[in-house]
N, C-alpha and C. Protein backbone atom coordinates (compact mmCIF):
# COMPACT_ATOMS: atom_id res chain seq x y z
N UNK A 1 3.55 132.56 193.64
CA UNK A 1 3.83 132.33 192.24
C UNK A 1 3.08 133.41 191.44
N UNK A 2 3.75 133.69 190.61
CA UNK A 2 2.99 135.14 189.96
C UNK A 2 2.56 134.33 188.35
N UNK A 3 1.50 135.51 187.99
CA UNK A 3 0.54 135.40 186.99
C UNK A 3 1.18 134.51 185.81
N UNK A 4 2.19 135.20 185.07
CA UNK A 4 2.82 135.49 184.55
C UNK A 4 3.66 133.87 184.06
N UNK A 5 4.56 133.78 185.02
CA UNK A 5 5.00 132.22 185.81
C UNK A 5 3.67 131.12 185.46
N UNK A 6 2.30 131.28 185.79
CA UNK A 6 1.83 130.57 185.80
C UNK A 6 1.11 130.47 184.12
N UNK A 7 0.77 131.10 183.94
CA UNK A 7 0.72 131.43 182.13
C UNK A 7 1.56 130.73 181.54
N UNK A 8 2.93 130.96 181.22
CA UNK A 8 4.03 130.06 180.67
C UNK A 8 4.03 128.53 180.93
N UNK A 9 3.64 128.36 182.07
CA UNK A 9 3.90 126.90 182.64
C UNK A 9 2.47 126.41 181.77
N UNK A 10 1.56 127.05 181.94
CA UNK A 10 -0.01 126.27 181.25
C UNK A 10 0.45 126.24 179.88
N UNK A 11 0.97 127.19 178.97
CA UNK A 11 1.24 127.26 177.94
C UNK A 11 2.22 125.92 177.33
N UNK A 12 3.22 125.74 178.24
CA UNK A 12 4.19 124.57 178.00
C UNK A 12 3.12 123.40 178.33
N UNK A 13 2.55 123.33 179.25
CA UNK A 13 1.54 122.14 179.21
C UNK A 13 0.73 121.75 177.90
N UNK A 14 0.33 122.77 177.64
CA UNK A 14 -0.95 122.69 176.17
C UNK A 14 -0.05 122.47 175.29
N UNK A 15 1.56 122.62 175.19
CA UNK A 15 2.31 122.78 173.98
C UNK A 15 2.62 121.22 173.75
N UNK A 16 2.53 120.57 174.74
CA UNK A 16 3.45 119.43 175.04
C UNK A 16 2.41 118.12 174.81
N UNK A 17 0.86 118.80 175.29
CA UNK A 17 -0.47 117.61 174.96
C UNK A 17 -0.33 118.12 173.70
N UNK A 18 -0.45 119.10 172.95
CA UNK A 18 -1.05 119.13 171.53
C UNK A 18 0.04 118.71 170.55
N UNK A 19 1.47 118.52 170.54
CA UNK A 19 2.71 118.04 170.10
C UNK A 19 2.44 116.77 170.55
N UNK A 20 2.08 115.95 171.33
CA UNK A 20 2.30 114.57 171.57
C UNK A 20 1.14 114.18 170.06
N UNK A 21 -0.17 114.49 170.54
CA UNK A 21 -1.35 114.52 169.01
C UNK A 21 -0.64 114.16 167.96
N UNK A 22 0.51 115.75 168.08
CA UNK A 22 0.98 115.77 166.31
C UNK A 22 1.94 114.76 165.94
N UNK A 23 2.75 114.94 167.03
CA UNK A 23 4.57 114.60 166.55
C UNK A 23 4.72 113.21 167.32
N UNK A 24 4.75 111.79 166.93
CA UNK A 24 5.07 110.78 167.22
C UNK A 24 5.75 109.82 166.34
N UNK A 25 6.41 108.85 166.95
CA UNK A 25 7.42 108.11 166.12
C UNK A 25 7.64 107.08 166.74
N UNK A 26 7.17 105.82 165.91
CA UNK A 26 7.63 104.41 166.56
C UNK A 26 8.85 104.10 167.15
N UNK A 27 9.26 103.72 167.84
CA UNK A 27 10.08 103.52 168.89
C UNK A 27 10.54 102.22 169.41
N UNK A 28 10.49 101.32 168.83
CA UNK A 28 10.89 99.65 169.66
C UNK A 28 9.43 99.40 169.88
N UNK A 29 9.14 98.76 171.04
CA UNK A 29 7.61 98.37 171.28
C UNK A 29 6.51 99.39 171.61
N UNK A 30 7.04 100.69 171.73
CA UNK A 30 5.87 101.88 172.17
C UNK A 30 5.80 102.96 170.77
N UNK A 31 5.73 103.93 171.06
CA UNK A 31 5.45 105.36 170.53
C UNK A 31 7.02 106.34 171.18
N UNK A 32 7.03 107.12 170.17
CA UNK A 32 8.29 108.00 170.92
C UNK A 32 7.41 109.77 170.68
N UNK A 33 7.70 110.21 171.77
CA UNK A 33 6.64 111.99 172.08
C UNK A 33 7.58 113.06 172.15
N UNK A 34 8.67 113.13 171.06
CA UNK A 34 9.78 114.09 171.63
C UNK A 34 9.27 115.48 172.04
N UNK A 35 8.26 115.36 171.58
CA UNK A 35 7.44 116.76 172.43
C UNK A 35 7.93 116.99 173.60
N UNK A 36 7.27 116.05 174.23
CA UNK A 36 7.36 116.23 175.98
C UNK A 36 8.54 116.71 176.73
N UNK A 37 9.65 115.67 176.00
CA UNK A 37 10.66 116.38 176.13
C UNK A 37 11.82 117.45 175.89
N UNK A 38 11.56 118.06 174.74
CA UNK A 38 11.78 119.16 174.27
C UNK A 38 11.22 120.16 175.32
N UNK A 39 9.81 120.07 175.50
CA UNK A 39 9.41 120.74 176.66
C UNK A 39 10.04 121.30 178.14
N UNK A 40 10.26 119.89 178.13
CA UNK A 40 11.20 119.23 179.90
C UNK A 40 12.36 120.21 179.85
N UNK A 41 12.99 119.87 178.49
CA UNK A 41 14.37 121.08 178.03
C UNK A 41 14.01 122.45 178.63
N UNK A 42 12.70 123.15 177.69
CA UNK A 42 13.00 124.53 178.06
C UNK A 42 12.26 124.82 179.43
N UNK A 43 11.33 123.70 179.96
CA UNK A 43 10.72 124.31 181.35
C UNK A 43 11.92 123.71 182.20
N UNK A 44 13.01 123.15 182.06
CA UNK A 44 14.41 123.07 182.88
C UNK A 44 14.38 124.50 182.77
N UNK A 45 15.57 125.14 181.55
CA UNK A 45 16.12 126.02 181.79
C UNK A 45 15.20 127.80 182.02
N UNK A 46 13.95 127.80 181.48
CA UNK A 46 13.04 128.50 182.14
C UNK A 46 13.34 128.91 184.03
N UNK A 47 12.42 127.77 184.32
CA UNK A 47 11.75 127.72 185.37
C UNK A 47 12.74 127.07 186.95
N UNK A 48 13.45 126.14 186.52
CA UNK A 48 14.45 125.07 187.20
C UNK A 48 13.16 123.91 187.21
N UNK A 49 14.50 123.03 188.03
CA UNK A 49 14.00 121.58 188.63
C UNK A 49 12.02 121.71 188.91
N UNK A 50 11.72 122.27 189.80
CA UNK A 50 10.53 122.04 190.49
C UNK A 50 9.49 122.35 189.42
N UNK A 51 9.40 123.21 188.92
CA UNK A 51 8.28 123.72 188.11
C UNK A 51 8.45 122.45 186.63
N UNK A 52 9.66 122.35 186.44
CA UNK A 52 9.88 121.40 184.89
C UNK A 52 8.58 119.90 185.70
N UNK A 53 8.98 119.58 186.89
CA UNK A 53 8.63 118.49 187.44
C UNK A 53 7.07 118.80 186.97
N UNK A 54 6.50 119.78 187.73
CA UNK A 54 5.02 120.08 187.66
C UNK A 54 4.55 120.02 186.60
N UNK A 55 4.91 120.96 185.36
CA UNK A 55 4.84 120.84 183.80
C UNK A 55 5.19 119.49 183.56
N UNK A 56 5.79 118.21 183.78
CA UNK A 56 5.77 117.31 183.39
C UNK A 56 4.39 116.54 183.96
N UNK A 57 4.54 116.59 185.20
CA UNK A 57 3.60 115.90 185.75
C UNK A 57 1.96 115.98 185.18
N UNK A 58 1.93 117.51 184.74
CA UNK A 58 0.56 117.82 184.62
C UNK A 58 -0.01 117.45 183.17
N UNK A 59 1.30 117.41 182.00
CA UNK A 59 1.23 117.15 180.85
C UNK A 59 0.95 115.40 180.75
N UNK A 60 1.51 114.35 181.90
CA UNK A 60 1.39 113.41 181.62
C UNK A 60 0.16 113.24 181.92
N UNK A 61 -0.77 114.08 182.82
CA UNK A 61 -2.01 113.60 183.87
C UNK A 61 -3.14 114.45 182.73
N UNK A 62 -2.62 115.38 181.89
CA UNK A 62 -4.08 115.57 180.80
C UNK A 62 -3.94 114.22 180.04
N UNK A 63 -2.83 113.93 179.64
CA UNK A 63 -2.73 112.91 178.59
C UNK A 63 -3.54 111.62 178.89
N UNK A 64 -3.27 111.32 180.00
CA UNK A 64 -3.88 109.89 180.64
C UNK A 64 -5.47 110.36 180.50
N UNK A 65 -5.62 111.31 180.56
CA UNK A 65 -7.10 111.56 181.24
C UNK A 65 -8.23 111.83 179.94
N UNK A 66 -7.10 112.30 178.67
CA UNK A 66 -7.76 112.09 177.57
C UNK A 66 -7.82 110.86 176.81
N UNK A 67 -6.83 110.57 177.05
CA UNK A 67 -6.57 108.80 176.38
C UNK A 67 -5.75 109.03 175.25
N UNK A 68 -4.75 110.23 175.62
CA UNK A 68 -3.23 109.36 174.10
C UNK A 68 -2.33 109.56 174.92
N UNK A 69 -2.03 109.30 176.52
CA UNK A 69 -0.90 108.69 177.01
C UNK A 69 -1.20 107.76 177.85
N UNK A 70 -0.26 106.78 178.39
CA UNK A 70 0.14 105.92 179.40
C UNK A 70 0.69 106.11 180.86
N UNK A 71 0.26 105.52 181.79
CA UNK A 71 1.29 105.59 182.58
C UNK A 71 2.53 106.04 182.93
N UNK A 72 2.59 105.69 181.97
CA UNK A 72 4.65 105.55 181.71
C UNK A 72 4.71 106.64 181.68
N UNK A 73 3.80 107.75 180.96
CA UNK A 73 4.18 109.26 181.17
C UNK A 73 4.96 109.80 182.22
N UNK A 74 4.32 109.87 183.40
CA UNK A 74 4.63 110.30 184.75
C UNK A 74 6.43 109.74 184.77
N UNK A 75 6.74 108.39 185.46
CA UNK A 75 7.93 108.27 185.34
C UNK A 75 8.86 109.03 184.77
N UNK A 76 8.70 108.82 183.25
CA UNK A 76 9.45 108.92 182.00
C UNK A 76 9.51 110.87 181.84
N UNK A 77 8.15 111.44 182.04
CA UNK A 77 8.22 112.98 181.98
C UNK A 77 8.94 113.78 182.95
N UNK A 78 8.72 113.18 184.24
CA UNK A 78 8.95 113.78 185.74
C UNK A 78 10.07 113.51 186.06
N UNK A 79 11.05 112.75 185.88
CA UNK A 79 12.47 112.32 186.32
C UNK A 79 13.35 112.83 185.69
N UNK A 80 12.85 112.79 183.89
CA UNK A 80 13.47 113.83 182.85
C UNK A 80 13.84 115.08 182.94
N UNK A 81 12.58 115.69 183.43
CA UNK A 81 12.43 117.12 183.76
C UNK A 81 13.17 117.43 184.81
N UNK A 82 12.95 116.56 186.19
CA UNK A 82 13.91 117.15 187.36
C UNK A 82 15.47 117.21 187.14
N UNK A 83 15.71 116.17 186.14
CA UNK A 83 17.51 116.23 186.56
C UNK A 83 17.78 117.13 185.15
N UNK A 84 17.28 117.37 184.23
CA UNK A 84 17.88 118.62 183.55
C UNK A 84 17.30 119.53 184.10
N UNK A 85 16.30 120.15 185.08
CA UNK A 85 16.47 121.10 185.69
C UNK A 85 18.03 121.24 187.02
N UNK A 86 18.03 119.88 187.28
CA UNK A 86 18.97 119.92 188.67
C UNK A 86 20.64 120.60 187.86
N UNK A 87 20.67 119.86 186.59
CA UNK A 87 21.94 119.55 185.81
C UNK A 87 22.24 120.86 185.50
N UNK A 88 20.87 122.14 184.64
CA UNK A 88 20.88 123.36 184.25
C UNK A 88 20.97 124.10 185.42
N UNK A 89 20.17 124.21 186.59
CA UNK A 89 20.83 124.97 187.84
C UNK A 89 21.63 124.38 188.49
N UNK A 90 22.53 123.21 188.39
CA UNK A 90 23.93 123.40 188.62
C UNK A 90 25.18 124.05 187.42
N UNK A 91 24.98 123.95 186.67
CA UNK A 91 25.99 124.15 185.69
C UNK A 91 25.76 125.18 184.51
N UNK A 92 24.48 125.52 184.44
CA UNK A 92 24.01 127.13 183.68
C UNK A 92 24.47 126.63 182.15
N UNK A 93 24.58 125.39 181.67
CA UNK A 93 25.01 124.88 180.71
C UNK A 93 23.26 124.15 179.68
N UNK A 94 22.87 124.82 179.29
CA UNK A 94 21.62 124.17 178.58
C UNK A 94 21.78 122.69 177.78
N UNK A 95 23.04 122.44 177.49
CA UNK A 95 23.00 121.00 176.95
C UNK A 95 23.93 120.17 178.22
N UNK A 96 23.72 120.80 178.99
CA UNK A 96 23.73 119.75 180.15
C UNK A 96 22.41 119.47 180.83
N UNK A 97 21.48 120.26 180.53
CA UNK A 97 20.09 120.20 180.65
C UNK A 97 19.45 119.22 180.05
N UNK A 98 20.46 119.04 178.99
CA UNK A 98 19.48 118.31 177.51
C UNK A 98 19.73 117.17 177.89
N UNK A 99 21.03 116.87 178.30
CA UNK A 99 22.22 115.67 179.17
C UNK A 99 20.84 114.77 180.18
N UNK A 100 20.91 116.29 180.84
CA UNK A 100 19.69 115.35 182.20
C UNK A 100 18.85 114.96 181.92
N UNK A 101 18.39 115.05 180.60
CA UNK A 101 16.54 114.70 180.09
C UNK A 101 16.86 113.00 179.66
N UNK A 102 18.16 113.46 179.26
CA UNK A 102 18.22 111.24 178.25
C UNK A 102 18.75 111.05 179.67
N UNK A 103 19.91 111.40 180.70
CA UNK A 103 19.57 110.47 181.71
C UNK A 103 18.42 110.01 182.75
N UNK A 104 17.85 110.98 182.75
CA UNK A 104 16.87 111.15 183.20
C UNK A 104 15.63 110.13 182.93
N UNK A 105 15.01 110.16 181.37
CA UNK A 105 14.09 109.58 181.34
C UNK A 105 14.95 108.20 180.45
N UNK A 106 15.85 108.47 179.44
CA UNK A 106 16.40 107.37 178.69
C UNK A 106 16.85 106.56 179.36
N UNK A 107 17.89 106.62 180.94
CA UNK A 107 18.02 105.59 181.29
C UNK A 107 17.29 105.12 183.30
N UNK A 108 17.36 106.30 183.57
CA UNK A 108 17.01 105.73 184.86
C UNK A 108 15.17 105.71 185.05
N UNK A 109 14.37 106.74 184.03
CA UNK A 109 13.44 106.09 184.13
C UNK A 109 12.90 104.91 183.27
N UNK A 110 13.32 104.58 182.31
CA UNK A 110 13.34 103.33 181.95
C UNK A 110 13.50 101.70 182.63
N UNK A 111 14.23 102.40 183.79
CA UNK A 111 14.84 101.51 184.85
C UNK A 111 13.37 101.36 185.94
N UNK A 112 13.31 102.38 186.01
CA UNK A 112 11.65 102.54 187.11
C UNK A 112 10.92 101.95 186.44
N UNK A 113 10.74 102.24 185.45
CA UNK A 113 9.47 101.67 184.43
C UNK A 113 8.93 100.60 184.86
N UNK A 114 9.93 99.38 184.53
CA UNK A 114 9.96 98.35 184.57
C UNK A 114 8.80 97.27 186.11
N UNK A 115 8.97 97.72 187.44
CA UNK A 115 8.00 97.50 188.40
C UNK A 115 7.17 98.90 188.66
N UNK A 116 6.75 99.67 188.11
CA UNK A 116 6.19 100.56 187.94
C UNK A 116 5.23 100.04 187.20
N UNK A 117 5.69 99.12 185.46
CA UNK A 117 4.17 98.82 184.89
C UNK A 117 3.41 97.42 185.64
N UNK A 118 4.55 97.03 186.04
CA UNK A 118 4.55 95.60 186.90
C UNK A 118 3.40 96.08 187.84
N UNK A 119 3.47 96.96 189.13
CA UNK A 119 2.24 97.28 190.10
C UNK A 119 1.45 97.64 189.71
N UNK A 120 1.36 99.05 188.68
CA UNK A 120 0.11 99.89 188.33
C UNK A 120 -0.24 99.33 186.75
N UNK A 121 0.06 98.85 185.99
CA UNK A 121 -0.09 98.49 184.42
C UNK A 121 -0.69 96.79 184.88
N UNK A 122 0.20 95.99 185.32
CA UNK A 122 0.02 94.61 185.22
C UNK A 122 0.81 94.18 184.30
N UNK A 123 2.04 94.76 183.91
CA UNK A 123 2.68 94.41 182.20
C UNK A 123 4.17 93.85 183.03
N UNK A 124 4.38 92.55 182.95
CA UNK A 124 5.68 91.86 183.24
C UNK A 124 6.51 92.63 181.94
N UNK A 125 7.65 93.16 182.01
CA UNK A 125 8.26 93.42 180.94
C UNK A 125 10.14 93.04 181.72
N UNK A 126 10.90 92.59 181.06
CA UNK A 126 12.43 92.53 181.57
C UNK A 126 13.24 94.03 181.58
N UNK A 127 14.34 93.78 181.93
CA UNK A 127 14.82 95.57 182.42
C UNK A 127 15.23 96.42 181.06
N UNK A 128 15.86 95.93 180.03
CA UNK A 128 16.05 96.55 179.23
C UNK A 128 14.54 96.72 177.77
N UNK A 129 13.55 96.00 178.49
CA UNK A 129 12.34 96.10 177.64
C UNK A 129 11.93 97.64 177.31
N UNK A 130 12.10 98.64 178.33
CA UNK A 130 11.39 100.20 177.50
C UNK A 130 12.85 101.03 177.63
N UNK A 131 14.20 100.35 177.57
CA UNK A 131 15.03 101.51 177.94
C UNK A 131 15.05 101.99 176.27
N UNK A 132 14.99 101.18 174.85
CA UNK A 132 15.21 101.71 173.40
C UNK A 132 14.22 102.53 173.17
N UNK A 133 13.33 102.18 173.75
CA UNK A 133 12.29 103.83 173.75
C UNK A 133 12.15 104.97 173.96
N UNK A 134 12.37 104.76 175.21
CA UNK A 134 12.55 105.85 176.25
C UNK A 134 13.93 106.55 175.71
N UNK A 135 14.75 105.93 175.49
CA UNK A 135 16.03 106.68 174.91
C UNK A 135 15.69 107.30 173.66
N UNK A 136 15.21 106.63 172.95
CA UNK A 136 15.08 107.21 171.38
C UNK A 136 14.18 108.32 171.31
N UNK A 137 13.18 108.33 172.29
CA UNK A 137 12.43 109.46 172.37
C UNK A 137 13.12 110.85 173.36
N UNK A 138 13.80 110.10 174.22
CA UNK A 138 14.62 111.21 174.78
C UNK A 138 15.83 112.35 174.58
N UNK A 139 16.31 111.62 173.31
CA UNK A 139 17.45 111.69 173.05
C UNK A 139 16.83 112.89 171.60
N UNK A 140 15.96 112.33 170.59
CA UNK A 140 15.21 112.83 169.86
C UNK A 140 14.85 114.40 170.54
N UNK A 141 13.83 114.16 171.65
CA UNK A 141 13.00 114.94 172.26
C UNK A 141 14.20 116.28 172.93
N UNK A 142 14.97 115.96 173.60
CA UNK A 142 16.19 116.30 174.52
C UNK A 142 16.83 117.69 172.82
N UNK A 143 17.29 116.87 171.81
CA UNK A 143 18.22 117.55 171.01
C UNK A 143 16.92 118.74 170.56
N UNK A 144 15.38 118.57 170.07
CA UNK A 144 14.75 119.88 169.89
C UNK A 144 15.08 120.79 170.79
N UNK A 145 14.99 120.36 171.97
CA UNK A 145 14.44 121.27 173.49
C UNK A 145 15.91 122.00 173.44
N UNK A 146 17.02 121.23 173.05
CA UNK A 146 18.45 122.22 173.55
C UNK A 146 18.32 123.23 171.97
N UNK A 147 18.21 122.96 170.70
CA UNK A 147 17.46 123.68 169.53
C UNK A 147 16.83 124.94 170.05
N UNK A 148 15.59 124.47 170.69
CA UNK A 148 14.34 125.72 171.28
C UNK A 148 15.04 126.37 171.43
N UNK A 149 15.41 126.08 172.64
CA UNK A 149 16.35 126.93 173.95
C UNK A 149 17.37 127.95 173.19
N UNK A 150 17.79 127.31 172.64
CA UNK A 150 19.27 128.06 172.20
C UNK A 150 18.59 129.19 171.10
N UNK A 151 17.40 128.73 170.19
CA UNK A 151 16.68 129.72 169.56
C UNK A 151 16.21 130.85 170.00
N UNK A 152 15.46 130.41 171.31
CA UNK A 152 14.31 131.49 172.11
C UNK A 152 15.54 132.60 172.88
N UNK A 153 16.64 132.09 172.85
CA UNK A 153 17.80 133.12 173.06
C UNK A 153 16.79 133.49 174.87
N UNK A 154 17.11 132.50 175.85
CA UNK A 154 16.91 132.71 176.93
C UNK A 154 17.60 133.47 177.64
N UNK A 155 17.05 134.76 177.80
CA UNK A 155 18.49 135.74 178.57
C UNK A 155 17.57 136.23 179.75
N UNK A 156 18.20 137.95 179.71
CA UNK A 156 17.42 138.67 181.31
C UNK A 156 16.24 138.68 181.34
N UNK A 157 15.38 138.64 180.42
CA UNK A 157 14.11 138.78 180.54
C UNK A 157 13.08 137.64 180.80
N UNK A 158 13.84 136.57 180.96
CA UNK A 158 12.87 135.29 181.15
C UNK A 158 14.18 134.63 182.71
N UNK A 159 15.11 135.20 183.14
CA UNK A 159 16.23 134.63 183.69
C UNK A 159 15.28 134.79 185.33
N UNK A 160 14.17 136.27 185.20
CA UNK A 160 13.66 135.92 186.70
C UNK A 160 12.20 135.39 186.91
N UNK A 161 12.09 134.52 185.61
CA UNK A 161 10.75 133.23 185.90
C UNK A 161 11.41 132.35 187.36
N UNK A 162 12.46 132.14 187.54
CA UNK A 162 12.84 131.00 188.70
C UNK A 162 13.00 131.69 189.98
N UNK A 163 13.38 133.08 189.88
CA UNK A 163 13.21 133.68 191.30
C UNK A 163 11.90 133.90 192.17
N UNK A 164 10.91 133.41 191.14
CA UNK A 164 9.42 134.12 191.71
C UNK A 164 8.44 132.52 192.23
């Protein structure tokens, strides 16, 4: 993995803890972080699947560790991130990227959630208890990130972050 690659990815990390700080919005029973996923958006079409995963993962694991995220991060960041990376390197379509972030975290990790807070939280919640969240923040979060993207005019010069 080169320098370079790894710079960007820290950078999307710090972008994504210091946007959660700023940018939040009640949501049904939680908080909504469209940060994170706006993020998920451009470290999809950046980087692909694997690296969006890592940048999610690592953004949810400062958060926990400072104390302004949850659990739920991980799920909700990491599932987001992989299938609009999977969705953008299948289809080279950035709002099919954006597509994979609300299915991703709006409905199927919402779906995890659920015995996820049950083992590690202790929080009985029913199945559709965090899907209005998770969607509203995804869906929110998802439409910046396809915005970014389409702004930062992602072409040849960022096209061989995923070959390296």
């Amino acid at each position: 993995m080169n320098t370079k690659k790894l710079v960007l990815m820290a950078m999307l990390v710090a972008i994504a803890v210091a946007g959660s700080a700023f940018v939040s919005f009640p949501a049904g029973v939680a908080r909504a972080y469209p940060v994170q996923h706006a993020i998920n958006v451009v470290a999809a079409v950046l980087f692909g699947p694997g690296p969006a995963i890592v940048i999610a993962f690592m953004t949810g694991f400062v958060r926990i560790v400072t104390g302004t995220g949850s659990l739920l991060a991980f799920p909700g960041g990491m599932i987001g991130a992989g299938l609009a990376g999977i969705f953008y390197a299948a289809y080279g379509r950035v709002w099919l990227g954006a597509i994979g972030e609300i299915i991703g975290t709006g409905l199927l990790a919402s779906l995890i959630a659920v015995p996820y807070a049950a083992i590690l939280m202790g929080t009985e919640a029913a199945v559709f208890f965090f899907m209005p969240g998770f969607l509203l923040s995804s869906i929110s979060g998802a439409l910046i990130g396809l915005v970014l993207t389409k702004r930062l005019r992602v072409g040849e010069s960022t096209r061989n972050l995923k070959d390296r």
